[in-house]
Protein backbone atom coordinates (compact mmCIF):
# COMPACT_ATOMS: atom_id res chain seq x y z
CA UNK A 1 30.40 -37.65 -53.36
CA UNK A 2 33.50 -38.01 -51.37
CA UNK A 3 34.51 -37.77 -47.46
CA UNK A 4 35.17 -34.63 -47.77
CA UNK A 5 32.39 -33.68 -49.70
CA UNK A 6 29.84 -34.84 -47.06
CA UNK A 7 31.97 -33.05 -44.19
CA UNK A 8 31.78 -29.37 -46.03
CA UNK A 9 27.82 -30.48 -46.67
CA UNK A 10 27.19 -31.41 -42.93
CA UNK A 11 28.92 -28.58 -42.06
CA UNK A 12 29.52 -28.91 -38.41
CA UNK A 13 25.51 -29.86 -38.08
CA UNK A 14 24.29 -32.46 -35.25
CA UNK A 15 24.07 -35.35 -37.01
CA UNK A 16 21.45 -37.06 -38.44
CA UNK A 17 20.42 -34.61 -40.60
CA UNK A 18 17.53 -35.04 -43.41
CA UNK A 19 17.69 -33.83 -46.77
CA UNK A 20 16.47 -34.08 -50.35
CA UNK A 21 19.12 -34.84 -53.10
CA UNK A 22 19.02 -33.79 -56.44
CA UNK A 23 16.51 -35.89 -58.11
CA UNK A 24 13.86 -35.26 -55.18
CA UNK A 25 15.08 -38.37 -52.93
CA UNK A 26 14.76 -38.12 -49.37
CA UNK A 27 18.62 -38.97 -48.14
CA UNK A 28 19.09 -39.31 -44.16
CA UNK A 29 22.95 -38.87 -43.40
CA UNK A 30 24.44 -40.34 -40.52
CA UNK A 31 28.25 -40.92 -38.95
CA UNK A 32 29.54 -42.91 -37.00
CA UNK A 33 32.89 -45.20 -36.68
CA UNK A 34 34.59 -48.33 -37.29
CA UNK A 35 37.82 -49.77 -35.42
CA UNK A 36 39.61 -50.64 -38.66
CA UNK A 37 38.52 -47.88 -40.98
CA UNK A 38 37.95 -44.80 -38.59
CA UNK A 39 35.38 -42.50 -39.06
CA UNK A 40 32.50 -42.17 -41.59
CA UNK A 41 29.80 -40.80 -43.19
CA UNK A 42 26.63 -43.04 -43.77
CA UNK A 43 23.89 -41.89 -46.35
CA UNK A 44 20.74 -43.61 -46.60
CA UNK A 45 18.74 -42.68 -49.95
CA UNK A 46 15.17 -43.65 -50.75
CA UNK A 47 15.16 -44.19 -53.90
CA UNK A 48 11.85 -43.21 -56.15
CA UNK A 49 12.44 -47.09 -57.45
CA UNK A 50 11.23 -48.36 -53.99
CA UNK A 51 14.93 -49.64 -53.30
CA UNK A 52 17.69 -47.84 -50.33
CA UNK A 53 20.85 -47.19 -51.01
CA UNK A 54 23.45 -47.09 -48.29
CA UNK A 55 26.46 -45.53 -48.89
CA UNK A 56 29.07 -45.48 -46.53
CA UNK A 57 32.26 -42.70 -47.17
CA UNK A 58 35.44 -43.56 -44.84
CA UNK A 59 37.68 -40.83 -44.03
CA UNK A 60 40.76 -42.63 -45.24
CA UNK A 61 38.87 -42.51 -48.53
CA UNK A 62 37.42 -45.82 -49.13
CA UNK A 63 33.67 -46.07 -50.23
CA UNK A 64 31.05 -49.11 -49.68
CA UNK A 65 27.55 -48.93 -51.63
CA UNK A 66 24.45 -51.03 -50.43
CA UNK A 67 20.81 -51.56 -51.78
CA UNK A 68 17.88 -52.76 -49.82
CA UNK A 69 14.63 -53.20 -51.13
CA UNK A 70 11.56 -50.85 -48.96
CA UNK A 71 9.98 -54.40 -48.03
CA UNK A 72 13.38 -55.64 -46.96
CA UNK A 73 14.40 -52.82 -45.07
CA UNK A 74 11.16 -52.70 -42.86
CA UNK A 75 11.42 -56.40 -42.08
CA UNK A 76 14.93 -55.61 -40.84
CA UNK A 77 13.35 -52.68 -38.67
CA UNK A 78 10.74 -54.73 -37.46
CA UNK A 79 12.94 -57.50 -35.94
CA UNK A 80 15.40 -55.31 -34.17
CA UNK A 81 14.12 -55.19 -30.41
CA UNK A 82 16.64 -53.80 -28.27
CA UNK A 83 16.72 -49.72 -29.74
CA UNK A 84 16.69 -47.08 -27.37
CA UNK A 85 13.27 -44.77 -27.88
CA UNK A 86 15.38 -42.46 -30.01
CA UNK A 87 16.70 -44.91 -32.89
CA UNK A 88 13.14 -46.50 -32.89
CA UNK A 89 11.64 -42.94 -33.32
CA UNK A 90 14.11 -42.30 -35.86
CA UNK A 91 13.59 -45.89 -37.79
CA UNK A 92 9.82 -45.10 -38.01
CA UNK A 93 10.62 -41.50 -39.57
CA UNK A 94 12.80 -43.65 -41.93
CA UNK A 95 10.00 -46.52 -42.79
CA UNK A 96 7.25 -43.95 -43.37
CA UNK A 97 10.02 -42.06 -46.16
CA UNK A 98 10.33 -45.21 -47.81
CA UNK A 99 6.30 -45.42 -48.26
CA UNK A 100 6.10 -42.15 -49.65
């Protein structure tokens, strides 16, 4: 998957969008931007093999892959306090995927 890839898949969409990848994954796909690098894609996969991968696509074509494990990532949620309703609506949605 490439920059370009995920901006003919979003497709002009409000963003984040869910979806399901092809081996039955729940993948949550965010953008968003960085000073240096510009804008970018961010895809979060639950993985069947209770880890996350993050994977973050950079429009000038650079790529950055992270894993989480499910326990580590709900930690992280846990201890962030100062979300607006929205993100901590959205970061439950996310914690309940990962316990599927």
């Amino acid at each position: 998957m490439s920059y370009n890839e995920l901006r003919k898949l979003v497709g002009g969409r409000k963003l984040p969008i869910s979806a399901t990848n092809e081996n039955g994954e729940n993948v949550i796909i965010e953008e968003g931007s960085d000073n240096e690098l510009g804008h970018f894609y961010r895809t979060e996969t639950a993985q069947h093999n209770n880890w996350c991968r993050i994977n973050y696509y950079y429009e000038n074509g650079d790529t950055e892959e992270l894993y989480e494990h499910w326990n580590e990532r709900i930690i992280k949620l846990k201890k962030i306090s100062n979300l607006s309703v929205t993100n901590r609506k959205k970061d439950w949605n996310w914690i309940k995927l990962l316990m599927i």
